[in-house]
PDB file of N, CA and C in Angstrom:
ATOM      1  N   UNK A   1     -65.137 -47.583 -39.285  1.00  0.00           N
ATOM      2  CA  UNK A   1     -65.236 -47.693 -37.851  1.00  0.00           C
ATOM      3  C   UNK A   1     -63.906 -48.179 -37.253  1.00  0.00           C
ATOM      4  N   UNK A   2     -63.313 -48.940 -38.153  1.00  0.00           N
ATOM      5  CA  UNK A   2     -62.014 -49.344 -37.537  1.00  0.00           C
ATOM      6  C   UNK A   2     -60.727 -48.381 -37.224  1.00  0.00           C
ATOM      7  N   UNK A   3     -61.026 -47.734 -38.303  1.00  0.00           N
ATOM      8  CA  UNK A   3     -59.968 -46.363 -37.971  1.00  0.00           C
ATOM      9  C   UNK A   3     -60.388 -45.884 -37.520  1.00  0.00           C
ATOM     10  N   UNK A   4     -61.391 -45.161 -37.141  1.00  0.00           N
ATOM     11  CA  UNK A   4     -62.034 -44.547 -35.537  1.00  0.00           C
ATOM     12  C   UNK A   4     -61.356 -44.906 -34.275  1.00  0.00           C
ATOM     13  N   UNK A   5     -61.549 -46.418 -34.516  1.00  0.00           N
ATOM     14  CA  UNK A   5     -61.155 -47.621 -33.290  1.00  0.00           C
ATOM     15  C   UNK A   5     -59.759 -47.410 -32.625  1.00  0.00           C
ATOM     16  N   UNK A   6     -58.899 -47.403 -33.971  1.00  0.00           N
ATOM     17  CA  UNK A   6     -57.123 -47.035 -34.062  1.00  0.00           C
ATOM     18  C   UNK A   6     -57.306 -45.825 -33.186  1.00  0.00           C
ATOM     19  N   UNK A   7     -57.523 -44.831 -34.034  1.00  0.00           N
ATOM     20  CA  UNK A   7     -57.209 -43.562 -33.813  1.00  0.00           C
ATOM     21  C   UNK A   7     -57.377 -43.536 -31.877  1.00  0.00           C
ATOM     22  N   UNK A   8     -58.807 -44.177 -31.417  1.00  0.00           N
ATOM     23  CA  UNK A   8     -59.124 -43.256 -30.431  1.00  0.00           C
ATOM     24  C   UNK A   8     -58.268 -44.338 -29.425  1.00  0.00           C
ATOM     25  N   UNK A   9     -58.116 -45.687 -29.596  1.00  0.00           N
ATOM     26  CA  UNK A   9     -56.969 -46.084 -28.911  1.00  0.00           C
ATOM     27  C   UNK A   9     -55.311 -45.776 -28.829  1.00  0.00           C
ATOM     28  N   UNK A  10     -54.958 -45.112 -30.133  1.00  0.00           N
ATOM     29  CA  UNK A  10     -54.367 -44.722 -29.923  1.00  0.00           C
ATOM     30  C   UNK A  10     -53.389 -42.982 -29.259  1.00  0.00           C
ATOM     31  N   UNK A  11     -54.636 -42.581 -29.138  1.00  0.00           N
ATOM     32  CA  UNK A  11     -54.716 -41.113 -28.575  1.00  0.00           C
ATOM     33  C   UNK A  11     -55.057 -41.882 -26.863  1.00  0.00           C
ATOM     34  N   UNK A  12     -55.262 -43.120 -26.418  1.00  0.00           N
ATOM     35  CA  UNK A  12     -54.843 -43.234 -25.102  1.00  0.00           C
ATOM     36  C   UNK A  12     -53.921 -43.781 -24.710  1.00  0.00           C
ATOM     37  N   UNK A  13     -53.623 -44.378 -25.405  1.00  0.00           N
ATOM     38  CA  UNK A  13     -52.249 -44.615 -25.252  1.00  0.00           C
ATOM     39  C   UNK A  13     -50.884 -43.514 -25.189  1.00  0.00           C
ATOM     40  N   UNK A  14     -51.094 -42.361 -25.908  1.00  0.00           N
ATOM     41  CA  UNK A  14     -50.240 -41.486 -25.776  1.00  0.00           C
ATOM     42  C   UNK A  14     -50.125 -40.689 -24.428  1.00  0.00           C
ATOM     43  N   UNK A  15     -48.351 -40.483 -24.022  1.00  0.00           N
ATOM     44  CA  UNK A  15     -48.312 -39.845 -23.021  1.00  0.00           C
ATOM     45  C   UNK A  15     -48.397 -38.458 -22.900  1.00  0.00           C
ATOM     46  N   UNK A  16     -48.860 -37.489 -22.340  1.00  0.00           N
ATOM     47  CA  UNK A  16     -48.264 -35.991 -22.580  1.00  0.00           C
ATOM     48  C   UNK A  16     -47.549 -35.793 -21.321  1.00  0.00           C
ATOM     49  N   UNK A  17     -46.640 -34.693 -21.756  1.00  0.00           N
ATOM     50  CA  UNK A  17     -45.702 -34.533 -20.770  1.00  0.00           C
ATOM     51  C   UNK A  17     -45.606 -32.814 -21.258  1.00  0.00           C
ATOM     52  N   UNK A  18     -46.947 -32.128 -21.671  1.00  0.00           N
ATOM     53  CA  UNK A  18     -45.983 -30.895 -22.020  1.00  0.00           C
ATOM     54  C   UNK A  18     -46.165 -29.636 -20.885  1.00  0.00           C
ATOM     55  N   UNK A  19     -47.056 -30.068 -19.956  1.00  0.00           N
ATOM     56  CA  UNK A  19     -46.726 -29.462 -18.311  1.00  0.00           C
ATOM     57  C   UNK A  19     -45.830 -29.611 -17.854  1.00  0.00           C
ATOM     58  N   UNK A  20     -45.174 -30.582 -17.983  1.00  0.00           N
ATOM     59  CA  UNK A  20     -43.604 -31.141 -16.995  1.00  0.00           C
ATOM     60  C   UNK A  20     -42.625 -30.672 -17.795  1.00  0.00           C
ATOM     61  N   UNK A  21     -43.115 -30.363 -19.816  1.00  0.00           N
ATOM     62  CA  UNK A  21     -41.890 -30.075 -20.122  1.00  0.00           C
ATOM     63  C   UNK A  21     -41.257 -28.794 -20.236  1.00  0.00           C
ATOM     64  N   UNK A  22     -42.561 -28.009 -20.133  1.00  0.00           N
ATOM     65  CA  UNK A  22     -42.695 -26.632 -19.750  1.00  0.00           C
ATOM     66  C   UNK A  22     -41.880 -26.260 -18.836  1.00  0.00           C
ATOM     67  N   UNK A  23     -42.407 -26.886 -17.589  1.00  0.00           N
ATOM     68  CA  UNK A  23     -41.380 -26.413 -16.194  1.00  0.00           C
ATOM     69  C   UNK A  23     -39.599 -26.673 -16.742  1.00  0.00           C
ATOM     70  N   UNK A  24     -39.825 -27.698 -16.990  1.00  0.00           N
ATOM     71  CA  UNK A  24     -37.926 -28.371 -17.385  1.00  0.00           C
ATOM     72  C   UNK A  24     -38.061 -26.946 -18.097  1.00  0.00           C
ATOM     73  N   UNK A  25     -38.420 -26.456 -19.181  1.00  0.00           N
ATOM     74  CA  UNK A  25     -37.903 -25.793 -20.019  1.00  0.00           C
ATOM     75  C   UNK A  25     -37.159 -24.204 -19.511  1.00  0.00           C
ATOM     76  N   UNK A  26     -38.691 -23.381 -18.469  1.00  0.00           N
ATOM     77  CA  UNK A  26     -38.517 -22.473 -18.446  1.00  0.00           C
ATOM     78  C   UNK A  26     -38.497 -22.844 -16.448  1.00  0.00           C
ATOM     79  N   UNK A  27     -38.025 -23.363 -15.787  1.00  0.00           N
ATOM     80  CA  UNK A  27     -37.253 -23.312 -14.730  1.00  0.00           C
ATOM     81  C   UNK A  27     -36.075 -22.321 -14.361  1.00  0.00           C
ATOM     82  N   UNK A  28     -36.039 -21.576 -13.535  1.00  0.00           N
ATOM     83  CA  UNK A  28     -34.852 -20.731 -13.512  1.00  0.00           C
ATOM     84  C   UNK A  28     -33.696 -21.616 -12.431  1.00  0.00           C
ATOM     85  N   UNK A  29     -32.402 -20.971 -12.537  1.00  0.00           N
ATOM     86  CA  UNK A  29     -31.104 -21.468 -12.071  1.00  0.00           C
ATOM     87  C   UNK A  29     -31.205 -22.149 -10.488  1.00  0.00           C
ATOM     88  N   UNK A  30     -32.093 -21.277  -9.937  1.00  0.00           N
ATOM     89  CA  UNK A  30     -32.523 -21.772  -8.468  1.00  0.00           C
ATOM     90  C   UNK A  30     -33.376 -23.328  -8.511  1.00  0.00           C
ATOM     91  N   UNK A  31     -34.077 -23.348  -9.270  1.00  0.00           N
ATOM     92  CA  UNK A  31     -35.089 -24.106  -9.310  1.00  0.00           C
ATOM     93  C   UNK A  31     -34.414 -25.369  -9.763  1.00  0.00           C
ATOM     94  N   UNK A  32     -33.676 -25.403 -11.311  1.00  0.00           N
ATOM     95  CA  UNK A  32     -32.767 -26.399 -12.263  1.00  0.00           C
ATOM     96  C   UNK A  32     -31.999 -26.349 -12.485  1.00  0.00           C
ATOM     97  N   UNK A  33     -30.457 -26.129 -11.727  1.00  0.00           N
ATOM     98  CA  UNK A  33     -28.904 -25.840 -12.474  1.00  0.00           C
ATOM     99  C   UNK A  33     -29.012 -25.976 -13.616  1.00  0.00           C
ATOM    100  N   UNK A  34     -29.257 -27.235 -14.093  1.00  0.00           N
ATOM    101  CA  UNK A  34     -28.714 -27.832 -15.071  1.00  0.00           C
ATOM    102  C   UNK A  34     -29.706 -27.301 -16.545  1.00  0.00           C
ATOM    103  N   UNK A  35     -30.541 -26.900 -16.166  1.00  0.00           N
ATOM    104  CA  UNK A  35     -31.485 -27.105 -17.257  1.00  0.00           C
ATOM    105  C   UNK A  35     -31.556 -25.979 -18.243  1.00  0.00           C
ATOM    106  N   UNK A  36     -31.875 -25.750 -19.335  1.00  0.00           N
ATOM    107  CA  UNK A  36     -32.101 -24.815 -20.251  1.00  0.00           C
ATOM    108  C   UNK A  36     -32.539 -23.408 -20.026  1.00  0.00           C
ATOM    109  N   UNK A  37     -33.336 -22.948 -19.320  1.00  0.00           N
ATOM    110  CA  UNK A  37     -33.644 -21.649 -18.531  1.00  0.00           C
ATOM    111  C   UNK A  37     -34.301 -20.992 -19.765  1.00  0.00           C
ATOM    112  N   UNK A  38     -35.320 -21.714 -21.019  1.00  0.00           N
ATOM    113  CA  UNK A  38     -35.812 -20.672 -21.668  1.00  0.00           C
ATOM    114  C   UNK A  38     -36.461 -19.567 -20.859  1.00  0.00           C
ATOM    115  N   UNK A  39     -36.975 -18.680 -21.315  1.00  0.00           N
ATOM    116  CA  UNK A  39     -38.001 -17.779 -20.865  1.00  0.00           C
ATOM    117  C   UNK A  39     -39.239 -18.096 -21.443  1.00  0.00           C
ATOM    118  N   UNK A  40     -40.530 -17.684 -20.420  1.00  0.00           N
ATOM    119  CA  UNK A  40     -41.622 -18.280 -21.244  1.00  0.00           C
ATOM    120  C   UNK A  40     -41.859 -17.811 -23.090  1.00  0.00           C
ATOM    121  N   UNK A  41     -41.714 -16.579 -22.891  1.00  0.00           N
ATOM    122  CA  UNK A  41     -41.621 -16.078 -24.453  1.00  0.00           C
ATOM    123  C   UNK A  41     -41.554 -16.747 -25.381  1.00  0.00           C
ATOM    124  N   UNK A  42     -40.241 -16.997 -24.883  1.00  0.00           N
ATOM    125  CA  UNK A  42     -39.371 -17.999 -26.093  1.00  0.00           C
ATOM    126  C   UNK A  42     -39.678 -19.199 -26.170  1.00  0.00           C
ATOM    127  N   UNK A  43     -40.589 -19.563 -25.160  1.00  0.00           N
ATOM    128  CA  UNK A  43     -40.907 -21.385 -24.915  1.00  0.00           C
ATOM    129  C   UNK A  43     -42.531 -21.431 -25.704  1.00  0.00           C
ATOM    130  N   UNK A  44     -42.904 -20.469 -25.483  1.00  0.00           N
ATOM    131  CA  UNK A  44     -44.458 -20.247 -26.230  1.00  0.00           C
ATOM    132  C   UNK A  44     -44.219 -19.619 -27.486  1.00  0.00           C
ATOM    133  N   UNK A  45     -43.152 -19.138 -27.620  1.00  0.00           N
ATOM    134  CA  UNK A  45     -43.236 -18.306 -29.045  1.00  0.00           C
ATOM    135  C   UNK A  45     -42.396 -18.850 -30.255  1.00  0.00           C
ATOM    136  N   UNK A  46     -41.413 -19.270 -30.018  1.00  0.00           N
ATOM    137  CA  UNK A  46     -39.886 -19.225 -30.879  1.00  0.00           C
ATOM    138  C   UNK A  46     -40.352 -21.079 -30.840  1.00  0.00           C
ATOM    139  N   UNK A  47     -40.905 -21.598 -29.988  1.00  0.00           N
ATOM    140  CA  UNK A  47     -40.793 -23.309 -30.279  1.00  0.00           C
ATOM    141  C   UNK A  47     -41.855 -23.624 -30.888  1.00  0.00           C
ATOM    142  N   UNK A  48     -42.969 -22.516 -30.899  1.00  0.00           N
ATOM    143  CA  UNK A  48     -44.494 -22.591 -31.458  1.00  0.00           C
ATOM    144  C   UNK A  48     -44.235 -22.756 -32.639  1.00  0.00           C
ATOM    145  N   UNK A  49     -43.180 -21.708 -33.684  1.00  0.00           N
ATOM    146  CA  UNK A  49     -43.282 -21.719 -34.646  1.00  0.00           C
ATOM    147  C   UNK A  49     -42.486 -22.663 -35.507  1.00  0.00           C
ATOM    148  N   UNK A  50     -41.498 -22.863 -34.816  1.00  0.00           N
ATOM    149  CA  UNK A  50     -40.503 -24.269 -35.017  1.00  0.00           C
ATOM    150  C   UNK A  50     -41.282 -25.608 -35.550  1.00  0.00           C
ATOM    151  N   UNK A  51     -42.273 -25.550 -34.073  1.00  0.00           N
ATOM    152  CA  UNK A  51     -43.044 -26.494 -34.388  1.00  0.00           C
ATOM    153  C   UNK A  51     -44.195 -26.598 -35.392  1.00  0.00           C
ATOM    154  N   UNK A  52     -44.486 -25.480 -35.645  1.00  0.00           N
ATOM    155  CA  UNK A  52     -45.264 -24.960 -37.122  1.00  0.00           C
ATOM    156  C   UNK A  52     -44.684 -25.558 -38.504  1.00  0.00           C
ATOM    157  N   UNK A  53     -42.996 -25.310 -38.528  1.00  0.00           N
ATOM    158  CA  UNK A  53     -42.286 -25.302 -39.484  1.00  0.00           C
ATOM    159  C   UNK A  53     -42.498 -26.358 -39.688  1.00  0.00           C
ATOM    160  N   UNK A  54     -41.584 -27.171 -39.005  1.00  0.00           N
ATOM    161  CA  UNK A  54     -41.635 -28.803 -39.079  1.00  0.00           C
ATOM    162  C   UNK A  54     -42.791 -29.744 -39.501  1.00  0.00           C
ATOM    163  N   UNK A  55     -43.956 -28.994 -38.565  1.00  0.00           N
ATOM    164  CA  UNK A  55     -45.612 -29.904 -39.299  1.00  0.00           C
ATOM    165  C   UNK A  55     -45.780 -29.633 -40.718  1.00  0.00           C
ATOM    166  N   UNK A  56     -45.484 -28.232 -41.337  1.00  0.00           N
ATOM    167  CA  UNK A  56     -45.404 -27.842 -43.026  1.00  0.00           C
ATOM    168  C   UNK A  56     -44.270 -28.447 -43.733  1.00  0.00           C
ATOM    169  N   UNK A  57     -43.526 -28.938 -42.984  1.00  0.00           N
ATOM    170  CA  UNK A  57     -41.857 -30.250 -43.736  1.00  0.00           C
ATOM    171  C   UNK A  57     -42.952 -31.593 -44.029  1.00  0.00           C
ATOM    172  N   UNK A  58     -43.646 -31.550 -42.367  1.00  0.00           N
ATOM    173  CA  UNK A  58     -44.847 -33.444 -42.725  1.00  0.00           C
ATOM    174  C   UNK A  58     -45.518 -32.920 -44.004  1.00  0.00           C
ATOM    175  N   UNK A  59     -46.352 -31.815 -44.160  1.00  0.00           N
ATOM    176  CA  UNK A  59     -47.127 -31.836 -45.093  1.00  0.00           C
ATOM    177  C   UNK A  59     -46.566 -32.140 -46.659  1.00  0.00           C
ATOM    178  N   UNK A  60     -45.436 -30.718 -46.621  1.00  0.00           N
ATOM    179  CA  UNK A  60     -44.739 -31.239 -47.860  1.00  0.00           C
ATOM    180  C   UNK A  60     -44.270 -32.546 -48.438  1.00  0.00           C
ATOM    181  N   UNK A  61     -43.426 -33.472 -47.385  1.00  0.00           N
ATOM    182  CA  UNK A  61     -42.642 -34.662 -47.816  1.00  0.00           C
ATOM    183  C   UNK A  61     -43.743 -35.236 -47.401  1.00  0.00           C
ATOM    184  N   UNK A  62     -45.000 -35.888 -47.392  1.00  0.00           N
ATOM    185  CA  UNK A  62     -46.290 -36.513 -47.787  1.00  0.00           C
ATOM    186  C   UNK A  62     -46.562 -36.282 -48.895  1.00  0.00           C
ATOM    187  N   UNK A  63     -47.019 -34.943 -49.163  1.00  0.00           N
ATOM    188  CA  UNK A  63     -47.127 -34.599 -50.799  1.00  0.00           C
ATOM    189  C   UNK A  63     -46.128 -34.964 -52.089  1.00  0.00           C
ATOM    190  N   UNK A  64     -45.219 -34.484 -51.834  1.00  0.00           N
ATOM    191  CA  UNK A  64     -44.068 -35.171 -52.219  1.00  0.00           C
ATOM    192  C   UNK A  64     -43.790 -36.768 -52.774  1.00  0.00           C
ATOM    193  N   UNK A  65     -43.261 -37.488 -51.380  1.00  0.00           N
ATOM    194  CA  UNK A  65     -42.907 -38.468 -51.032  1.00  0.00           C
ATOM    195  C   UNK A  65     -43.834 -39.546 -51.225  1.00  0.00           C
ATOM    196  N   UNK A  66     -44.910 -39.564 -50.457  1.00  0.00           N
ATOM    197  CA  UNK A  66     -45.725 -40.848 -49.689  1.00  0.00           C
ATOM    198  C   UNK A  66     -47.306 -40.376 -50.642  1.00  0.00           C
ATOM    199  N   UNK A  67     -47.078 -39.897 -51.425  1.00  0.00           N
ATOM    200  CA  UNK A  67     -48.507 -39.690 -52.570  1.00  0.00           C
ATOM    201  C   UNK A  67     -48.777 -41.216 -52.610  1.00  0.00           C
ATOM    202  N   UNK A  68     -48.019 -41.527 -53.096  1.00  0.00           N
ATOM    203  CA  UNK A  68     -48.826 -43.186 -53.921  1.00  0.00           C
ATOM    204  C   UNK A  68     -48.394 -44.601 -52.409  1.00  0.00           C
ATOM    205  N   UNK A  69     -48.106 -43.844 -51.380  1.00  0.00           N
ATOM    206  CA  UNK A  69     -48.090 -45.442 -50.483  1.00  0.00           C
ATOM    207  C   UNK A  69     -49.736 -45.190 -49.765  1.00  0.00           C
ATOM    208  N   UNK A  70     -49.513 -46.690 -49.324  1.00  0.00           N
ATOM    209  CA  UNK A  70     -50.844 -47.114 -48.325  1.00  0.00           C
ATOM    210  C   UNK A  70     -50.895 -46.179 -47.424  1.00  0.00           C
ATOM    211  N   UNK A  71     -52.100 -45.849 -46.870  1.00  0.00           N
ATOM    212  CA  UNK A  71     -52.380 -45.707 -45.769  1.00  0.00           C
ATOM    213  C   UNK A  71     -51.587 -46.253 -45.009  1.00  0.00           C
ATOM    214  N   UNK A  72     -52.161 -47.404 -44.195  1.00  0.00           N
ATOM    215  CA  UNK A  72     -51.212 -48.508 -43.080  1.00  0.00           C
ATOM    216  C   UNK A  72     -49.753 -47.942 -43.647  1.00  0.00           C
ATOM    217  N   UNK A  73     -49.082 -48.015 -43.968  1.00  0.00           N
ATOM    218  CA  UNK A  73     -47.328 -47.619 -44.368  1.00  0.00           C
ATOM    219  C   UNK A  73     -47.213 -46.070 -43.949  1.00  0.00           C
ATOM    220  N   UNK A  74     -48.442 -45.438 -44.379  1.00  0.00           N
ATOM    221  CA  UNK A  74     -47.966 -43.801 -43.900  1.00  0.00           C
ATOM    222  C   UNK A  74     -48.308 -44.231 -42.378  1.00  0.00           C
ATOM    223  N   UNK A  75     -49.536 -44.595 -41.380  1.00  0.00           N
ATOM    224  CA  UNK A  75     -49.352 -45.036 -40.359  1.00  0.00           C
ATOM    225  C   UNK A  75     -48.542 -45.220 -39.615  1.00  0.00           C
ATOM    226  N   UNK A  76     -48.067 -46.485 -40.199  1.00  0.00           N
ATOM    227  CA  UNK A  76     -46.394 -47.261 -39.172  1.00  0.00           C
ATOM    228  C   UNK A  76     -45.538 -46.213 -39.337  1.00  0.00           C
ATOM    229  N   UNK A  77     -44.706 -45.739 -40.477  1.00  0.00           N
ATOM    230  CA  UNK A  77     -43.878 -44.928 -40.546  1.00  0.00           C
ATOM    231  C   UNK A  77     -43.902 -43.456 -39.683  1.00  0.00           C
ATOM    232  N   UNK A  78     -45.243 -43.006 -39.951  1.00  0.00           N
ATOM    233  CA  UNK A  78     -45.584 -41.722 -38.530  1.00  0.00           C
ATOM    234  C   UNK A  78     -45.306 -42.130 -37.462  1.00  0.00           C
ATOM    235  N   UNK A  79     -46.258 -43.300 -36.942  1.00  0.00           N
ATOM    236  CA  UNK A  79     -46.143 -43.564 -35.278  1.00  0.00           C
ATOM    237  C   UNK A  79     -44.603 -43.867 -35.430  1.00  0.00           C
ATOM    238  N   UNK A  80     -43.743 -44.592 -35.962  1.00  0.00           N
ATOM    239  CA  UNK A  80     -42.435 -44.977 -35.896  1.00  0.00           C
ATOM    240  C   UNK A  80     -41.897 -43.720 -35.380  1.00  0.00           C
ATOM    241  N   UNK A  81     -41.810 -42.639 -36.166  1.00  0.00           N
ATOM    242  CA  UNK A  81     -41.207 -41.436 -36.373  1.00  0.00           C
ATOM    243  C   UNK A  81     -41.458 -40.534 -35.281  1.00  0.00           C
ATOM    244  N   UNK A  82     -43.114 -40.804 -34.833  1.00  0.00           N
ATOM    245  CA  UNK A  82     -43.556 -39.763 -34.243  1.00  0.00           C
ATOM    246  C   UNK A  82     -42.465 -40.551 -32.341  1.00  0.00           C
ATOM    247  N   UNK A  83     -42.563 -41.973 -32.639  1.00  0.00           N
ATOM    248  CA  UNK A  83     -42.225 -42.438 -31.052  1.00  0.00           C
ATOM    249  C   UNK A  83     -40.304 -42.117 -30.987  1.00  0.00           C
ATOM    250  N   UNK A  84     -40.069 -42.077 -32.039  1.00  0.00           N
ATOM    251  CA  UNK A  84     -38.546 -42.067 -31.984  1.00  0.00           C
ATOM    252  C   UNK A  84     -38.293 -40.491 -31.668  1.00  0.00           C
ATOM    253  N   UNK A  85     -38.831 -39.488 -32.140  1.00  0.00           N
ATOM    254  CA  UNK A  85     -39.187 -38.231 -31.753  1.00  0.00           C
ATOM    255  C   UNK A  85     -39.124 -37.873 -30.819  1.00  0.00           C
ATOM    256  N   UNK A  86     -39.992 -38.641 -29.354  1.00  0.00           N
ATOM    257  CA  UNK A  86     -40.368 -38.155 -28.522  1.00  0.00           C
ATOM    258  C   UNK A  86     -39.568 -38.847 -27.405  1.00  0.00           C
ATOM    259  N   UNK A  87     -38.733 -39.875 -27.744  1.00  0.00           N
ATOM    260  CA  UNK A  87     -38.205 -40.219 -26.592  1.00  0.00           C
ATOM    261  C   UNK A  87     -36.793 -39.501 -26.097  1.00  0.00           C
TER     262      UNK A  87
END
């Protein structure tokens, strides 16, 4: 029950931002000088799978790596990773 507890406090605690990051992303020149100007395509397609890749890197270096640590240690080290990530 306690990891239930974690988990679902910590899924409110998290921010999303991937409406806002969408726009930043695929904004055109009028809209964002400055900004990246993907096209949606490429913002739904080419980062989808990126981001595919990378979750099959977590799976591997878990398997790998973090076989024999605690729980709590794979924990801290994710959220660590996951907050340094996102800022």
């Amino acid at each position: 029950a306690r990891v239930n507890a974690f988990f679902f406090v910590q899924s409110l605690c998290a921010v999303s931002i991937g409406g806002a990051s969408f726009y930043f992303f695929t904004d055109d020149e009028e809209a964002y000088p400055e900004g990246p100007h993907f096209s949606t395509m490429f913002y739904a397609s080419i980062l989808g799978l990126v981001s595919t890749a990378f979750s099959m890197v977590g799976v591997v270096a878990y398997t790998h790596l973090m076989k024999a640590w605690k729980y709590r240690k794979v924990l801290l080290v994710g959220n660590i990773a996951f907050s340094a990530v996102n800022m």
